[in-house]
Protein backbone atom coordinates (compact mmCIF):
# COMPACT_ATOMS: atom_id res chain seq x y z
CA UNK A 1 29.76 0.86 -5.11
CA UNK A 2 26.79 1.43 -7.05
CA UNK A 3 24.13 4.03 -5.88
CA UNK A 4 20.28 3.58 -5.56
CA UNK A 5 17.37 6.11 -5.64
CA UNK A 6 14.52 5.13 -4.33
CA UNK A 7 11.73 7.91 -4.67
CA UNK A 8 9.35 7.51 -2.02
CA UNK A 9 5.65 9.37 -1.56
CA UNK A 10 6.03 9.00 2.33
CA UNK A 11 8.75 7.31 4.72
CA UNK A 12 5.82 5.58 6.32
CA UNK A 13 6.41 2.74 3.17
CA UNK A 14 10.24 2.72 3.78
CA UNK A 15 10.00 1.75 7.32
CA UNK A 16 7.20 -0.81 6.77
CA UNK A 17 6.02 -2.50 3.63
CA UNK A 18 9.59 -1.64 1.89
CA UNK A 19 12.43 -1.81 4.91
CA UNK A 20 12.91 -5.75 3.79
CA UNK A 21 13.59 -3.81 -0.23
CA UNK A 22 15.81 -1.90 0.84
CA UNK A 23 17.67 -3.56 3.54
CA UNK A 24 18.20 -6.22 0.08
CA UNK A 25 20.11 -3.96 -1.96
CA UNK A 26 22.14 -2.61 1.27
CA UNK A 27 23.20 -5.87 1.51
CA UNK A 28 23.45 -6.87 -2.30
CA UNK A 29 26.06 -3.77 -1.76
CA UNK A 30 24.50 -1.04 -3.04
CA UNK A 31 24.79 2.63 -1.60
CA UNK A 32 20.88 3.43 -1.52
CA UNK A 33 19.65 6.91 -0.86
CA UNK A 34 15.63 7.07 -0.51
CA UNK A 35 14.21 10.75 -1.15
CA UNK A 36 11.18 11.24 0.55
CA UNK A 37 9.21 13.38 3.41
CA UNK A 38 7.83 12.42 6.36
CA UNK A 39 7.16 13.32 10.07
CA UNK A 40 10.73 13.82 12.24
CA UNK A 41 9.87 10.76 14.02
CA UNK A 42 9.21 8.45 11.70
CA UNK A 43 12.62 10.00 9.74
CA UNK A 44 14.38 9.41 12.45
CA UNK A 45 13.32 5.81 12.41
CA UNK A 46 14.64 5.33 9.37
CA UNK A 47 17.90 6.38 9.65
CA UNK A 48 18.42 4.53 12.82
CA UNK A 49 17.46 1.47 10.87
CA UNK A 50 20.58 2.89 9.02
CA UNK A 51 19.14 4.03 5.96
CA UNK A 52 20.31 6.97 3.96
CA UNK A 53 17.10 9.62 3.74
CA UNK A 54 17.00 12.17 1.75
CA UNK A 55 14.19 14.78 2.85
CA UNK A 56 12.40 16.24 -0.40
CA UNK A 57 8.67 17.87 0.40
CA UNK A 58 5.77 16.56 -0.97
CA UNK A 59 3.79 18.24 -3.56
CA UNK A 60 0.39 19.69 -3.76
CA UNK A 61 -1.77 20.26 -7.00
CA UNK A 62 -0.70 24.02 -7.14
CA UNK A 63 1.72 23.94 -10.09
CA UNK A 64 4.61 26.29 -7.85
CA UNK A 65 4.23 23.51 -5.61
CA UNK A 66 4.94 20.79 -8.26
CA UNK A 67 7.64 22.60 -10.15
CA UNK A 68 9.45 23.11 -6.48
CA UNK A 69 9.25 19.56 -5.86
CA UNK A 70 10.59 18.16 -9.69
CA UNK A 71 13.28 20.94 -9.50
CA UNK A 72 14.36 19.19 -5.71
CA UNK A 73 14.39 16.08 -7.64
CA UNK A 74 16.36 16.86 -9.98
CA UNK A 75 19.05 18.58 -8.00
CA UNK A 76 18.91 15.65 -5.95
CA UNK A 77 20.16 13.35 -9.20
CA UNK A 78 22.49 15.49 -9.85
CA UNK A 79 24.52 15.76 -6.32
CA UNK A 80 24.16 11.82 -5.60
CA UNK A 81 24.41 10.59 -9.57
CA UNK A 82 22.29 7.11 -8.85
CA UNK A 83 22.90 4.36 -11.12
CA UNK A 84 19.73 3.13 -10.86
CA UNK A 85 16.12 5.21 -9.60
CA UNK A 86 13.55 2.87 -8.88
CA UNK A 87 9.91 4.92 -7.80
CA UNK A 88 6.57 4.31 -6.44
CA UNK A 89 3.39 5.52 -6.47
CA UNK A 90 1.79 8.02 -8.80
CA UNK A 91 3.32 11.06 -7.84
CA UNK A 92 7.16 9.41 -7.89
CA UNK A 93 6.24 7.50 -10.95
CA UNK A 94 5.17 10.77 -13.17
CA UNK A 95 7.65 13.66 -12.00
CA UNK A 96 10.43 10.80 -10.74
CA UNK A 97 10.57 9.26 -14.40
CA UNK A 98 10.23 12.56 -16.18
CA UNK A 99 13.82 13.90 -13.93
CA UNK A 100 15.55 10.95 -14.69
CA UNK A 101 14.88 10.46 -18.03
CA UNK A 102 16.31 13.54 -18.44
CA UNK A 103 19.58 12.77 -17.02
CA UNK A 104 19.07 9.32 -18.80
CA UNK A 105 18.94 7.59 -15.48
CA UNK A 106 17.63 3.90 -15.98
CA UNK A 107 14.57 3.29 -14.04
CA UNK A 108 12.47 1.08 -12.36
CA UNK A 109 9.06 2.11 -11.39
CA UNK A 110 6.53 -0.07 -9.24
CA UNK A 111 2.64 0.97 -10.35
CA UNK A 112 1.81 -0.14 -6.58
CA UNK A 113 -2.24 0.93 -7.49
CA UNK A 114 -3.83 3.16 -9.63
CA UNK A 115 -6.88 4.61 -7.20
CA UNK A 116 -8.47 6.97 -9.07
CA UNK A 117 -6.65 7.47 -12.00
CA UNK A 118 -8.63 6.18 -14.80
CA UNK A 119 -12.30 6.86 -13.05
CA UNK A 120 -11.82 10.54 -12.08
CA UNK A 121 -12.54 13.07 -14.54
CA UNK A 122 -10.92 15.46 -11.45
CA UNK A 123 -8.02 18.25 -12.82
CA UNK A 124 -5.09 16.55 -11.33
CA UNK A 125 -5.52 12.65 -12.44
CA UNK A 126 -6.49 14.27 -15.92
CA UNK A 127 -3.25 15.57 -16.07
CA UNK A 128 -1.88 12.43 -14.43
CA UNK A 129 -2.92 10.34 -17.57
CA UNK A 130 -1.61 12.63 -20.53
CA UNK A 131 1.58 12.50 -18.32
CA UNK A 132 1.82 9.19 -18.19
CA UNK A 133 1.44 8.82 -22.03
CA UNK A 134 5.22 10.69 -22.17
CA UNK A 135 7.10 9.80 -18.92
CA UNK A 136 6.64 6.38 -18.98
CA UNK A 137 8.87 6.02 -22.28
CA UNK A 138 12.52 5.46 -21.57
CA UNK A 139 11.39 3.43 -18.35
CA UNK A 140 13.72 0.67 -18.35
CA UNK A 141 11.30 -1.90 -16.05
CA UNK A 142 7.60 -1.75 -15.51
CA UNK A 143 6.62 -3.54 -12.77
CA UNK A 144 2.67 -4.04 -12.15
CA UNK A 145 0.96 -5.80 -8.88
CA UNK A 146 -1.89 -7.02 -11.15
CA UNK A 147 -3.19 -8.04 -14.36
CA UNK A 148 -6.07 -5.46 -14.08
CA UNK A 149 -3.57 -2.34 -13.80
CA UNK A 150 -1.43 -3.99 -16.55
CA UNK A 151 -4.27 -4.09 -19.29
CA UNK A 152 -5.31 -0.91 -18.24
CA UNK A 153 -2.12 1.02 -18.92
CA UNK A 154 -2.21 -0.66 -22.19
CA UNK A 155 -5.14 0.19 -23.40
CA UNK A 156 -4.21 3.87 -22.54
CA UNK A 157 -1.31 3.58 -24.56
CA UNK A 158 1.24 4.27 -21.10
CA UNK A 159 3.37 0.83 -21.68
CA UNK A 160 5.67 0.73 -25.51
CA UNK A 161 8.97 -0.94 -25.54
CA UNK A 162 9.39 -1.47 -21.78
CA UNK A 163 10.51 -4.33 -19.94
CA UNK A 164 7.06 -5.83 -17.59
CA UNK A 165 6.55 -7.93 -15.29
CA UNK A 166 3.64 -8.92 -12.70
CA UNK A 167 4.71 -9.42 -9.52
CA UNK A 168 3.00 -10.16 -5.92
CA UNK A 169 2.58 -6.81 -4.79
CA UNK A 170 5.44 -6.02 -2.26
CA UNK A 171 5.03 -9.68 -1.22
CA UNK A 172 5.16 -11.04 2.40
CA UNK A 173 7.94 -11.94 4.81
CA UNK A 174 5.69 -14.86 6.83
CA UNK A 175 8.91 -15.46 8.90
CA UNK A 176 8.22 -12.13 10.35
CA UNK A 177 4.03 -12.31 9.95
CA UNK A 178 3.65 -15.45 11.73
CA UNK A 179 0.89 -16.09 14.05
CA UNK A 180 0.44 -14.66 17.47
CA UNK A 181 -1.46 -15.12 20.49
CA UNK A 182 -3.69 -12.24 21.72
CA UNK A 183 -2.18 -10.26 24.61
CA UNK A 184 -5.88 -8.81 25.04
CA UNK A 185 -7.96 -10.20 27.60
CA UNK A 186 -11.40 -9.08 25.87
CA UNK A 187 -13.64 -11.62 24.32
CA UNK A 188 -15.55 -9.06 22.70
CA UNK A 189 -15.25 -9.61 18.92
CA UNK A 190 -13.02 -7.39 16.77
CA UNK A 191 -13.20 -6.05 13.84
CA UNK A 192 -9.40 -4.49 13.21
CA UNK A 193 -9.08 -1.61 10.03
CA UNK A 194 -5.47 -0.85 9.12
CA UNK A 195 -4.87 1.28 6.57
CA UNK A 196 -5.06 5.66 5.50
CA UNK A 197 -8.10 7.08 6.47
CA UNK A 198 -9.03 7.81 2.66
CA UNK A 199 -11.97 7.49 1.52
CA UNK A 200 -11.09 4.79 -0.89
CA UNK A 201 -9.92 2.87 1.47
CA UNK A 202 -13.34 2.09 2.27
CA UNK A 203 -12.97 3.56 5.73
CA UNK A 204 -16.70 5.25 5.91
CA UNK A 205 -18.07 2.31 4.99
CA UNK A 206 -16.68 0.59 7.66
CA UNK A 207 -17.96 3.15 10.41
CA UNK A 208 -21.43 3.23 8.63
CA UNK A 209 -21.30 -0.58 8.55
CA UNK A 210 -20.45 -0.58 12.38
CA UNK A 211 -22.63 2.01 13.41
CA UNK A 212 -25.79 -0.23 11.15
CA UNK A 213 -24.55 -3.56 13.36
CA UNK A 214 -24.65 -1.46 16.44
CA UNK A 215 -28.31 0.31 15.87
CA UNK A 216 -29.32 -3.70 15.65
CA UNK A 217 -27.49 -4.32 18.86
CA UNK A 218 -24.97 -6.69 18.05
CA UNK A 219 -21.90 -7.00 20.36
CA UNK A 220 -18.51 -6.33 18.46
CA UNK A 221 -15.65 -3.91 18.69
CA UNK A 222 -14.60 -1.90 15.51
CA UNK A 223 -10.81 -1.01 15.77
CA UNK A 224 -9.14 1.28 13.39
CA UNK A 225 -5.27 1.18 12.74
CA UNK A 226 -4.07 4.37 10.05
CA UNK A 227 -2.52 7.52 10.05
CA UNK A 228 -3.87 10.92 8.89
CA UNK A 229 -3.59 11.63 5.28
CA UNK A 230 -2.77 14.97 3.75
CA UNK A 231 -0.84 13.68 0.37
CA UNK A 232 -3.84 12.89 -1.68
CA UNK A 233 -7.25 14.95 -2.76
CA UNK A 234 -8.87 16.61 -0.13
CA UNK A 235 -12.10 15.45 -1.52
CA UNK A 236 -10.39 11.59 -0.68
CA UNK A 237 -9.24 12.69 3.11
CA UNK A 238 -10.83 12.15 6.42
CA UNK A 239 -10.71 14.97 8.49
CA UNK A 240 -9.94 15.31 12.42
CA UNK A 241 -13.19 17.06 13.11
CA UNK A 242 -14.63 13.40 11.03
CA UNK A 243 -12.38 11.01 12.95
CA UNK A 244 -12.84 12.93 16.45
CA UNK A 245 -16.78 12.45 15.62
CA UNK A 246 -16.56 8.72 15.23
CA UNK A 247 -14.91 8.36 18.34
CA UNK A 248 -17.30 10.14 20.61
CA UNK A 249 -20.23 8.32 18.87
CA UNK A 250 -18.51 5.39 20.12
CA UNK A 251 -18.54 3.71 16.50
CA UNK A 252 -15.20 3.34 16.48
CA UNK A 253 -11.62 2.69 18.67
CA UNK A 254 -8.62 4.54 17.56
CA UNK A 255 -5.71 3.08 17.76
CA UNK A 256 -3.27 5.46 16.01
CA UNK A 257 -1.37 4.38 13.67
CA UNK A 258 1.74 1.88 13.77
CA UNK A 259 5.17 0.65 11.81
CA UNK A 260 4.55 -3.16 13.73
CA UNK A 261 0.63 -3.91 12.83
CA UNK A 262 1.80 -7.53 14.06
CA UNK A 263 0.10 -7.04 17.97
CA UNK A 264 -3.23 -5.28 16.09
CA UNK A 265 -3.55 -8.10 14.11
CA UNK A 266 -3.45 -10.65 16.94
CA UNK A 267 -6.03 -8.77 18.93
CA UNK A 268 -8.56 -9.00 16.27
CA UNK A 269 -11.36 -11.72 15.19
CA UNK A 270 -10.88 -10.84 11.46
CA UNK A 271 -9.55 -7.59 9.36
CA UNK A 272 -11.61 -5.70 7.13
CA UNK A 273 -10.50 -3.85 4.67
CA UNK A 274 -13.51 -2.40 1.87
CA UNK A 275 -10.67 -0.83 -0.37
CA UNK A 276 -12.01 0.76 -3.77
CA UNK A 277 -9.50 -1.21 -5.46
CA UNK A 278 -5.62 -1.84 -4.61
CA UNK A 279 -2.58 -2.61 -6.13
CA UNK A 280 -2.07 -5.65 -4.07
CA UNK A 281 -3.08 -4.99 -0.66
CA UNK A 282 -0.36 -5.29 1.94
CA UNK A 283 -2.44 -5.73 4.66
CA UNK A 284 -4.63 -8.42 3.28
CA UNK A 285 -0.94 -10.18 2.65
CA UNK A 286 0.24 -9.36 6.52
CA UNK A 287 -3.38 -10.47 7.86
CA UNK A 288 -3.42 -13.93 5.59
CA UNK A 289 -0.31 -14.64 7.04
CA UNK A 290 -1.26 -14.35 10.74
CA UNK A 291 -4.10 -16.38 9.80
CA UNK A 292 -6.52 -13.96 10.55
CA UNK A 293 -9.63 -14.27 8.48
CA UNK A 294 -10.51 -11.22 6.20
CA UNK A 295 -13.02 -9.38 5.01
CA UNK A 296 -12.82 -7.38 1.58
CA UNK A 297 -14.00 -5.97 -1.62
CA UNK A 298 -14.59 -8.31 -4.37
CA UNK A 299 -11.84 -5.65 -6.86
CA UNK A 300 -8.93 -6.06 -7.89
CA UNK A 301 -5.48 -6.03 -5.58
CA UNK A 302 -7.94 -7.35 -2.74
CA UNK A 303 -10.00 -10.99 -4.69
CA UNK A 304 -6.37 -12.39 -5.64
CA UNK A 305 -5.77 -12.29 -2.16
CA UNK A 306 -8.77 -13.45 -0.44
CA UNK A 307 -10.78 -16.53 -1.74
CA UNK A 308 -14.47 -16.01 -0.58
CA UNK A 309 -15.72 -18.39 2.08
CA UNK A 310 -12.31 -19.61 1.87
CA UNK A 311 -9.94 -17.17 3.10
CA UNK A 312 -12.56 -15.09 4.30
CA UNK A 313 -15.42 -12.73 2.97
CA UNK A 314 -15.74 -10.46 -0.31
CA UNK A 315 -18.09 -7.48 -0.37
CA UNK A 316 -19.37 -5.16 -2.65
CA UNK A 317 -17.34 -2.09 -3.34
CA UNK A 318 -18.67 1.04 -1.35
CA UNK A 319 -21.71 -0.50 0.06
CA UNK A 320 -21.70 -0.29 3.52
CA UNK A 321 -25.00 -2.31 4.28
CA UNK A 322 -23.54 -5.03 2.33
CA UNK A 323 -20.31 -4.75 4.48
CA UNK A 324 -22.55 -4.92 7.41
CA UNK A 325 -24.21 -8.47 5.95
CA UNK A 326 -20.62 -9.91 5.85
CA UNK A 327 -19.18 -8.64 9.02
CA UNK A 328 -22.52 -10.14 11.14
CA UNK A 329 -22.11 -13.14 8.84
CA UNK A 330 -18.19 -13.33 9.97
CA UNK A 331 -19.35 -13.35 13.33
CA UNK A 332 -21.91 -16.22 13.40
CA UNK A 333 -19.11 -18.69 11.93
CA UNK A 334 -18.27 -21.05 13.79
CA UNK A 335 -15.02 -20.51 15.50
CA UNK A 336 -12.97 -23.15 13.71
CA UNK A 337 -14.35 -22.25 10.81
CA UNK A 338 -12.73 -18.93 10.88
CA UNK A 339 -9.67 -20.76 12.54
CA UNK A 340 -9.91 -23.13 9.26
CA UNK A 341 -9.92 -19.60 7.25
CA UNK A 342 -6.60 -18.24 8.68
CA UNK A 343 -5.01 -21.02 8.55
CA UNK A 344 -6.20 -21.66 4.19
CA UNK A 345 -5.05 -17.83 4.20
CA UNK A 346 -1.50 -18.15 5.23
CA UNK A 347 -0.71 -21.38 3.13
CA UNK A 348 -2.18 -19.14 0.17
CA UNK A 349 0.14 -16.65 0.78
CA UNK A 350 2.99 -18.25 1.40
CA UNK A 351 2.60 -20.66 -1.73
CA UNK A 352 2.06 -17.31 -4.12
CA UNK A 353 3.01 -13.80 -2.21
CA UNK A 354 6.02 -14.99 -1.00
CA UNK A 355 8.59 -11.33 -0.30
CA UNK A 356 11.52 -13.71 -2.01
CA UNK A 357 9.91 -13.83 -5.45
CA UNK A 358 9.60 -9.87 -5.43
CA UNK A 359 13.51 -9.34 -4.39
CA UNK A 360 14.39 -11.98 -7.03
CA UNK A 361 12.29 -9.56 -9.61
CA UNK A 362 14.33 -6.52 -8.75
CA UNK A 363 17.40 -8.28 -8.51
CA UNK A 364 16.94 -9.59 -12.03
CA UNK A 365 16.19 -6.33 -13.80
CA UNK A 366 19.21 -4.73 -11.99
CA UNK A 367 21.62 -7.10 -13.16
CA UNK A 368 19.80 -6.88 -16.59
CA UNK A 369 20.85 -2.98 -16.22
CA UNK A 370 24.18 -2.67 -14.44
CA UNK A 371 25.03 -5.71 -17.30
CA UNK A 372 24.65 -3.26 -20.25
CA UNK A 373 26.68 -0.79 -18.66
């Protein structure tokens, strides 16, 4: 039996966006082990979905930290001697491909967004970029969720002789994100977030744009879906003391955050998600499917998704009075207008985000690898 390591940033993606990946190759017949950290709860989910975990801490910007966390990589490789490593995310991409192309481990690594990287003139994404000038070498399969990211790494001179392919983000399973009646009795229009409360998520400018609509007196509900985020900058975080002060100004409802969005979405009037820029946003994908309506920035990972006046509403990036302008404008649709959005939305998705085309690209480049064995 072949083995699989999947390097993960947080669990949080293998029990959501990612269970359908790997519970593919489990079934394809491979042994896969996913190294990543996580709360003991949401560990403990994963295993009892009967996935192998592997618990490896996270790393900070403090270079102890970062040799600690390659080093538990690398001893990792070395006690389960994967046939295959497939990573996400920055962190996972850089220090992941740099282990195994050590132990000359083929790899295939998923640039699920680039945030930052290229914009910030910040310490650690400076170092990010001359490291992904080297690691990024002996990668056997590139796989990109957009064209934007794609020309961007090669203009930086990141992709050479590797194998690439676009694909549709982590794609959707619209068997599974089909749409739902509400189970709440309110008629008060919602507004539902769901994502990390990062900054570039666009999560301030969603308060700010609340807090504008409710200064002019307009009836709504702003709902917010996401966990607490500690794995990125601080300057990018949200901070309890920030989140605690939202709530008890009333701008916002906090939900918590959840591994089944499916009941948040159903609940809400439309989704709005004023990401900086995405790799291809999953919840955009799971939203379009329940033929919710959305409301987004017009950058890339989000404006492949949603078509505007279409599929819903673009906005400017980081402009929270423009947000506000879109969300009032959402509202004074008619309602089977927005009913004639959701329903455009899923038959968009399901025509070009479909999950099957993504499993079919990672089957395809591990057969390409486990062939030249």
């Amino acid at each position: 039996m072949q083995k699989i390591l999947i390097i993960e940033n947080n669990i949080l993606a293998t029990n959501t966006i990612r269970k359908s990946l790997v519970s593919f190759f489990m079934e394809q017949g491979y042994d896969v082990i996913v190294a990543t950290t996580g709360t003991p709860e949401d560990i403990q989910l994963a295993r009892s979905n009967g996935f192998s975990i592997v618990e490896i801490k996270s790393s900070t910007q403090n270079p102890f930290s970062i040799l600690r966390y390659f080093l538990s990589l690398m001893g990792i490789m070395r006690k389960f001697k994967p046939d295959i490593c497939l990573t996400f995310t920055i962190r996972p991409a850089i220090w992941g491909n740099l282990a195994t192309r050590l132990q000359k481990i083929p790899t295939i690594t998923n640039i699920t967004g680039v945030g930052p990287l290229f914009s910030s003139n910040q310490l650690a994404y400076k170092a990010a970029r001359l490291l992904y000038k080297f690691v990024l070498r002996t990668t056997h399969t590139l796989f990109f969720q957009n064209q934007d990211d794609y020309r961007l790494f090669i203009k930086n001179g990141f992709v050479k002789n590797q194998r690439v392919e676009i694909i549709p983000g982590s794609g959707i399973d619209y068997d599974y994100f089909y749409p739902m009646l509400k189970t709440d009795p309110s008629t008060v229009f919602t507004f539902l977030f769901i994502g990390r409360l990062l900054h570039d998520k666009g999560i301030q400018q969603f308060v700010t744009a609340s807090k504008i609509l409710k200064e002019e007196g307009v009836l709504f509900k702003s709902v917010v879906v996401g966990s607490m985020w500690n794995q990125n900058l601080r300057k990018n975080t949200i901070t309890q003391h920030t989140l605690d002060r939202w709530i008890n100004e009333n701008l916002i409802v906090y939900a918590g955050y959840s591994t089944d969005v499916r009941k948040d979405i159903a609940n809400a009037d439309c989704i709005v998600l004023p990401s900086y820029r995405e790799g291809n946003s999953n919840v955009l994908l799971e939203a379009s499917s329940m033929e919710k309506p959305c409301i987004t920035c017009d950058t890339t990972g989000c404006r492949e998704i949603i078509e505007d006046n279409v599929t819903g509403l673009l906005c400017k990036v980081a402009d929270a009075e423009d947000l506000a302008r879109k969300m009032k404008a959402m509202m004074n649709l008619s309602t089977e207008k927005r009913r004639q959005m959701g329903l455009d939305a899923r038959k968009k998705v399901i025509q070009q985000f479909d999950k099957k085309i993504v499993l079919n690209r990672y089957s395809e480049a591990m057969n390409i690898i486990t062939t030249k064995k």
